[in-house]
Protein backbone atom coordinates (compact mmCIF):
# COMPACT_ATOMS: atom_id res chain seq x y z
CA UNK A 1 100.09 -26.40 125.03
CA UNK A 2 96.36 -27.71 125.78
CA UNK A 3 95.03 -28.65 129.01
CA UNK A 4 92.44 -31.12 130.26
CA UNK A 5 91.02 -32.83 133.25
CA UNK A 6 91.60 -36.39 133.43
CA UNK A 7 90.68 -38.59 136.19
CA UNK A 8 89.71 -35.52 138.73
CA UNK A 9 93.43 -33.74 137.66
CA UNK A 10 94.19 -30.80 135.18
CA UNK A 11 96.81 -32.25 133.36
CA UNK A 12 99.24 -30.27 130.21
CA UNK A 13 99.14 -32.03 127.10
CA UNK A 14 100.74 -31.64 123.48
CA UNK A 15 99.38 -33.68 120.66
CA UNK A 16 101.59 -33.12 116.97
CA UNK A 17 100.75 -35.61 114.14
CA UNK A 18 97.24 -36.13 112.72
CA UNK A 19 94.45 -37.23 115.20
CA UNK A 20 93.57 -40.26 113.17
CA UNK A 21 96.98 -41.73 113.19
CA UNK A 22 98.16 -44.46 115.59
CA UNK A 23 98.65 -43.01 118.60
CA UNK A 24 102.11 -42.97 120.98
CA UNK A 25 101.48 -41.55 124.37
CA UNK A 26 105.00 -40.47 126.17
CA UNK A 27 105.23 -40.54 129.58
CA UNK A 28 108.10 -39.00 131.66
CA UNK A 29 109.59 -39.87 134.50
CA UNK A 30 108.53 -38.82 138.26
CA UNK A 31 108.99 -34.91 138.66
CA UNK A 32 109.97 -34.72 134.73
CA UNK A 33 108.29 -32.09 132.44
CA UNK A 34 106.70 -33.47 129.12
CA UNK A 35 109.24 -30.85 127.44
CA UNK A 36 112.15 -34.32 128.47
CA UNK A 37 110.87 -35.44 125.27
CA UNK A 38 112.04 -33.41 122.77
CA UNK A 39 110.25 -31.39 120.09
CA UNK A 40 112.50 -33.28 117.77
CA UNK A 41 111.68 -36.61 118.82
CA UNK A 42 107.90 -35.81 118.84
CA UNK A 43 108.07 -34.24 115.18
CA UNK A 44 109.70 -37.75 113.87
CA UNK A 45 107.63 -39.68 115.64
CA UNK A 46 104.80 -37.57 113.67
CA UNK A 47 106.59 -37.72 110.33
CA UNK A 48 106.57 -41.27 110.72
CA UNK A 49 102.78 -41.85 110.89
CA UNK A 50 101.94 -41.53 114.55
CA UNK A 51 100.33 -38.98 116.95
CA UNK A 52 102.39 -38.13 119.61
CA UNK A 53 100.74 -37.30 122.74
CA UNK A 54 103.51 -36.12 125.41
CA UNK A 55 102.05 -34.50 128.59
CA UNK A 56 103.27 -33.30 132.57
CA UNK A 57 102.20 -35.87 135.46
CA UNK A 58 100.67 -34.84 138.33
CA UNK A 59 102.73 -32.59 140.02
CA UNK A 60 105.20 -31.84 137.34
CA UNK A 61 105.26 -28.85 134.89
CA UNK A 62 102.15 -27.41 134.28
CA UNK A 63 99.61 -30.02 135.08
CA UNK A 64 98.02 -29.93 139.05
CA UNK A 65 100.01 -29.14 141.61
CA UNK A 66 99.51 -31.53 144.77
CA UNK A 67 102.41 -29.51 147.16
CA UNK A 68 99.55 -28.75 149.17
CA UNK A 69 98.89 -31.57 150.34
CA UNK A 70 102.72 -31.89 151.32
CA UNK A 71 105.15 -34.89 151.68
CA UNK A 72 104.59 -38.28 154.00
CA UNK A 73 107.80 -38.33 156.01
CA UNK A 74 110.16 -41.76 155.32
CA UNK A 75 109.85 -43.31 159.03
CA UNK A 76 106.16 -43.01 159.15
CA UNK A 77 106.27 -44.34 155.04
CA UNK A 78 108.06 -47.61 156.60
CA UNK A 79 106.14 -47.95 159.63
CA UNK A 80 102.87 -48.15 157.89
CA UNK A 81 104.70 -50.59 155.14
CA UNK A 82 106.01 -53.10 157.99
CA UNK A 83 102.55 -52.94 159.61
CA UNK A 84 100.93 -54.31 156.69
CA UNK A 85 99.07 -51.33 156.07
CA UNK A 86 98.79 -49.18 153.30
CA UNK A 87 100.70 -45.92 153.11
CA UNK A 88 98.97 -42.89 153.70
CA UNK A 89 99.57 -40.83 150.46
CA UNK A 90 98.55 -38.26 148.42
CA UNK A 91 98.45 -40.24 145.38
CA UNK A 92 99.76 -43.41 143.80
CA UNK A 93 101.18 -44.24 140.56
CA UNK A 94 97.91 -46.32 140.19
CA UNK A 95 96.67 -43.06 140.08
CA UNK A 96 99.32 -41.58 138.02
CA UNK A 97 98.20 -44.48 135.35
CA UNK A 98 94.56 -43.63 135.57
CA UNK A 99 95.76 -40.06 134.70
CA UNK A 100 97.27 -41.68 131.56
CA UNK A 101 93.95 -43.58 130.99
CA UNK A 102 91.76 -40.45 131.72
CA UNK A 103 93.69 -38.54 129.07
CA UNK A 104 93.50 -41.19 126.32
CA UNK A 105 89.53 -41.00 126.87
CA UNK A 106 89.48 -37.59 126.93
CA UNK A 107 91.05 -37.30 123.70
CA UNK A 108 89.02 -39.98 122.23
CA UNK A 109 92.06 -42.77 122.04
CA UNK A 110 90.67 -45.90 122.37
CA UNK A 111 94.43 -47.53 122.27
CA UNK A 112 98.07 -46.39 121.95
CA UNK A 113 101.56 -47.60 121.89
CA UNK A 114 102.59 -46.46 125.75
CA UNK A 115 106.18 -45.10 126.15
CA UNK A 116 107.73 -44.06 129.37
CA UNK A 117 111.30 -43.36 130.95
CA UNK A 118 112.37 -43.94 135.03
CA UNK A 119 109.22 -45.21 137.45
């Protein structure tokens, strides 16, 4: 397993397939490990042509850990939401995507087939 920083956050990565095939980048779901893909999957997905890059989000497996920043409570969540104002939060899943972005750049992928499960 590599590791890289990507948009400010040290994210785990996996790459298998050749690095100038068409890319596929796998994203997993909120709190889900890159390892939700399978090493299976991944290897056909290489076998096929393509290089699979499957890696952990923010706050997942072994990519940053944000607990210490810890969790906005639900009321004060809705509050903010029905006052028109934007949550206070440790992140956002715009940020999550700019992850996603940051790592594609980082690895020199100018495009890729995106593939994701849940959010």
């Amino acid at each position: 397993m590599n590791s890289l920083n990507a948009n400010g956050t040290d994210l785990a990565y996996e790459s298998s397939g050749e690095e100038t095939d068409e890319a596929i980048l796998l994203i997993s779901g909120l709190g889900t490990q890159m390892i939700r893909w399978r090493s299976s999957f991944c290897g056909m997905l290489a076998k096929q042509g393509y290089r699979v890059i499957r890696f952990d989000n923010r706050d997942a497996g072994r990519s940053a850990d944000f607990s210490h920043l810890g969790l906005p409570g639900y009321s004060s969540l809705m509050r903010q939401v029905t006052a028109g104002s934007r949550p206070n939060v440790p992140y956002t899943l715009a940020d999550m995507a700019n992850d996603a972005i940051g790592l594609l750049d980082a690895l020199s992928i100018r495009q890729a087939h995106i593939v994701g499960r849940s959010m």
